[in-house]
Protein backbone atom coordinates (compact mmCIF):
# COMPACT_ATOMS: atom_id res chain seq x y z
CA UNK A 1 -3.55 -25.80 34.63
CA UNK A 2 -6.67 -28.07 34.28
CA UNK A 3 -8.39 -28.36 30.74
CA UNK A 4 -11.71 -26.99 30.52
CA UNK A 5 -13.67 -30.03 29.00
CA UNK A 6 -17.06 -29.32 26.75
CA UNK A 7 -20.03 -31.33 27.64
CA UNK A 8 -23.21 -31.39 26.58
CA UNK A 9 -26.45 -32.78 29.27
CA UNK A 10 -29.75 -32.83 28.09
CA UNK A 11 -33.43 -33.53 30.06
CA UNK A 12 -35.78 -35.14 27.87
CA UNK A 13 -39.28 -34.12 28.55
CA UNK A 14 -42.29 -36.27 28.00
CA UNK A 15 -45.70 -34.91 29.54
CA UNK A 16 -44.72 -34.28 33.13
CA UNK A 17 -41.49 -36.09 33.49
CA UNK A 18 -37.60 -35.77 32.69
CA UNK A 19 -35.68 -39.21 31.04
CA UNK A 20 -33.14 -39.67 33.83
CA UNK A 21 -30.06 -41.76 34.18
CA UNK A 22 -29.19 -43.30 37.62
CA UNK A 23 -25.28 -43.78 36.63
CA UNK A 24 -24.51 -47.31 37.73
CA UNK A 25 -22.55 -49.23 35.38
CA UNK A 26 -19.09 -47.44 35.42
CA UNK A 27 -16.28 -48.14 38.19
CA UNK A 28 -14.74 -44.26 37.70
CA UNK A 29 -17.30 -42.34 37.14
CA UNK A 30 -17.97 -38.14 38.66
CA UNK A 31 -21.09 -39.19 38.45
CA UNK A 32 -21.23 -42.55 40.17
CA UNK A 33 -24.55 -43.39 41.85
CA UNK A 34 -26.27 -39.38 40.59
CA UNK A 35 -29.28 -39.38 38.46
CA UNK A 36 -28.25 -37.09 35.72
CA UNK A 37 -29.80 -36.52 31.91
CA UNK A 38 -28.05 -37.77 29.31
CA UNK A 39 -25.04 -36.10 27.19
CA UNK A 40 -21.09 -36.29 27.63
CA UNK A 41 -18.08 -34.78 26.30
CA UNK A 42 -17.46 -33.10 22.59
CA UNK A 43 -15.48 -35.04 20.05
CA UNK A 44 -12.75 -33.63 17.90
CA UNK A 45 -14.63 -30.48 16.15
CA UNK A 46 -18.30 -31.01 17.16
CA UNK A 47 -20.47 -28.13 17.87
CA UNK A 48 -22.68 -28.49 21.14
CA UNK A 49 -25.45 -29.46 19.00
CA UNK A 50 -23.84 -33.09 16.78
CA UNK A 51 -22.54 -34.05 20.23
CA UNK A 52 -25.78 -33.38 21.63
CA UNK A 53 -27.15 -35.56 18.96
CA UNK A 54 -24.88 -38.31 18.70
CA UNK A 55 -24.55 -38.32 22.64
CA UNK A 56 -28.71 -38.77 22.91
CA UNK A 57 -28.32 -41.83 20.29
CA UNK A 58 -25.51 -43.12 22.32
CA UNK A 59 -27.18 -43.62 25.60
CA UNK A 60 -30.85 -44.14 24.15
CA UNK A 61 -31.38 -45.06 20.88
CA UNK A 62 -33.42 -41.89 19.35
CA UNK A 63 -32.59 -39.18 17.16
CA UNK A 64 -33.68 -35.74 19.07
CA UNK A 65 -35.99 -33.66 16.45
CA UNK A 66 -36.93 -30.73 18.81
CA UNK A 67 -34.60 -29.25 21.66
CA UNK A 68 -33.55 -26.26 23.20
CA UNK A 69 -30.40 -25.09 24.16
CA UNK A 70 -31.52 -23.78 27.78
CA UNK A 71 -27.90 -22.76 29.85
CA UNK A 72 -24.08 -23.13 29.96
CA UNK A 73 -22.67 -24.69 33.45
CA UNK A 74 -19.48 -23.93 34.33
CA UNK A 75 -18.40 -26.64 36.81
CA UNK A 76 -15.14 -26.81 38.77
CA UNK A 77 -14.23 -29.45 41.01
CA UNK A 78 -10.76 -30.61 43.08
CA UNK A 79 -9.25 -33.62 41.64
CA UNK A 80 -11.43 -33.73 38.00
CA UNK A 81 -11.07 -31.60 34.29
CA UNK A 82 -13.51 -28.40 34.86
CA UNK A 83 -16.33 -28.76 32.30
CA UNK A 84 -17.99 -26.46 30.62
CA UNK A 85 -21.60 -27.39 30.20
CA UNK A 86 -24.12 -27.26 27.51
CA UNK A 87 -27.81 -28.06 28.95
CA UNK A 88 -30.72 -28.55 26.73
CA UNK A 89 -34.13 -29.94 27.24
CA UNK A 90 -35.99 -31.93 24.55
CA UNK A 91 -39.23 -32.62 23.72
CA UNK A 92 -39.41 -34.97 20.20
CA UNK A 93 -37.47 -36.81 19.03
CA UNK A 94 -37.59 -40.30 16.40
CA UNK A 95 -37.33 -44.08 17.90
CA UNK A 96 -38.60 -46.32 20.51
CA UNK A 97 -37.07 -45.44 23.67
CA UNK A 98 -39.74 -48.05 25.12
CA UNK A 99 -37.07 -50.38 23.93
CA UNK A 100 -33.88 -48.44 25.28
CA UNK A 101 -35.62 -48.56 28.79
CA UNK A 102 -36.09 -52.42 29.04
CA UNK A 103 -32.16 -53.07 27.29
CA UNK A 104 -29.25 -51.98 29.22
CA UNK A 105 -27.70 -48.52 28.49
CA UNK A 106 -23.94 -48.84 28.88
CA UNK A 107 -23.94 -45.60 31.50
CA UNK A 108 -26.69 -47.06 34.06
CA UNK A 109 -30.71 -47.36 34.06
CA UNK A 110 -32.89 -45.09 32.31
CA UNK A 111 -36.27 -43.84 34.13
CA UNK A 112 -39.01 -41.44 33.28
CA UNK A 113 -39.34 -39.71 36.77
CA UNK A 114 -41.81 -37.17 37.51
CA UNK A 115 -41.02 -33.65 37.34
CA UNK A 116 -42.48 -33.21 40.99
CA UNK A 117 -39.76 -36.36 42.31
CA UNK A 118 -36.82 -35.29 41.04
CA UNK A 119 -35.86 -33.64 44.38
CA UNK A 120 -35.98 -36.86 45.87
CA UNK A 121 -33.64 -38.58 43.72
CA UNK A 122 -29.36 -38.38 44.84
CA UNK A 123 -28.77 -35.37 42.60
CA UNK A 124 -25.67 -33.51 42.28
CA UNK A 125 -26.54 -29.59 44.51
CA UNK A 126 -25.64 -27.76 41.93
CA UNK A 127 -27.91 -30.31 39.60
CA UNK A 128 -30.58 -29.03 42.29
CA UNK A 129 -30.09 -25.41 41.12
CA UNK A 130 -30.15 -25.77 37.48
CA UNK A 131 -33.04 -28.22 37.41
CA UNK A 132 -35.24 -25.49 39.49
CA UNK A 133 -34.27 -23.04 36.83
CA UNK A 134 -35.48 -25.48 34.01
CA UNK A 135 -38.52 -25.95 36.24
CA UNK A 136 -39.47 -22.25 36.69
CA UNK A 137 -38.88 -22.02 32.45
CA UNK A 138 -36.12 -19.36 33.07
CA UNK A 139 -34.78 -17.83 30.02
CA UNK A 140 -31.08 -18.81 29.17
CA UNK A 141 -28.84 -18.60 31.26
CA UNK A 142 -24.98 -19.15 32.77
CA UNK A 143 -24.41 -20.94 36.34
CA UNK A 144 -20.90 -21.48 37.90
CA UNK A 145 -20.52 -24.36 40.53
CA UNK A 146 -17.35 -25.02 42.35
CA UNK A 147 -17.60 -28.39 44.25
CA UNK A 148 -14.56 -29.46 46.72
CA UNK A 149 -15.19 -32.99 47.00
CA UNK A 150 -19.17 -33.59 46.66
CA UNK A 151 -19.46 -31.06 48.33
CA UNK A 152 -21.16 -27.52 46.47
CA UNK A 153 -19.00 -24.41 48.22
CA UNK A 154 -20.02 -22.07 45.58
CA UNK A 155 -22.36 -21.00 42.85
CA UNK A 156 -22.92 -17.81 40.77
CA UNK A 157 -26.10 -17.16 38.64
CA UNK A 158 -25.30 -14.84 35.85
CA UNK A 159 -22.19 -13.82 37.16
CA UNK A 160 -24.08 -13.05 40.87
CA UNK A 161 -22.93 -15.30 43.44
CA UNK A 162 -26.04 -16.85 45.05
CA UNK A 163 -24.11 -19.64 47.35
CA UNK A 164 -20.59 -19.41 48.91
CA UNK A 165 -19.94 -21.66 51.95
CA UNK A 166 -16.52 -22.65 54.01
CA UNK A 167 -15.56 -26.31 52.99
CA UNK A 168 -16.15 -28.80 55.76
């Protein structure tokens, strides 16, 4: 039976764009070559908040002042630990992240992209559906995503399943 590893991801907002991380740096990484937010897994008895916290220092350099805690992702995937999500968005927080953008963050290269470009970027699908629901300010919510490879073969909104597709 696979653990069920607790994450936390969070979207920083300033004015119209989302802090992103193009995930670069790591050999054996999920998320090799995906713009994500930043977060990552729980340490021994953190709540989702202190490893939201300490996670956002980690990878940036601030302390988060203001956030939201916005969904809980359940993801399952072939060959990887399931994960269950925490996703935030922030919106103040204390530092210079002018600093953290020019240094090297140990994960990959941190980018203020345009809410209205994220689309473009190599996003995970299921990343697709939860960062229209962020988007559209949707009120909290729960999202299941089964991958089989890279590939998204199933998703359920609320318990609803709104994608379920044959493997290819």
């Amino acid at each position: 039976m696979a653990l069920m590893i607790p994450t936390t991801l969070c979207y920083m907002e300033q004015g119209d764009s989302y802090l992103m991380l193009h995930r670069i740096k790591k050999k054996k990484d999920v998320n090799k070559d995906k713009w994500i937010g930043v977060g990552g897994k729980f340490e021994e008895d953190e709540s989702p908040e202190e490893c939201l916290l300490r996670e956002v220092f980690e990878e940036t350099g601030v302390t988060l002042t203001s956030w939201k805690l916005r969904g809980i992702i359940t993801f399952v995937s072939e060959g990887w630990d399931s994960e269950l999500m925490f996703l935030y968005t922030a919106d103040a927080w204390e530092g210079n992240l002018d600093e953290v953008l020019l240094s090297d963050c140990p994960e990959g290269q941190l980018e203020w992209v345009p809410k209205k470009d994220l689309f473009r970027l190599n996003l995970w699908e299921g990343d697709r559906i939860f960062l229209k629901l962020l988007l559209e300010e949707r009120e909290f919510f729960s999202l299941k995503l089964s991958y089989r490879g890279d590939q998204l073969i199933y998703a359920a909104l609320n318990g609803k399943k709104i994608i379920e597709k044959q493997p290819v």
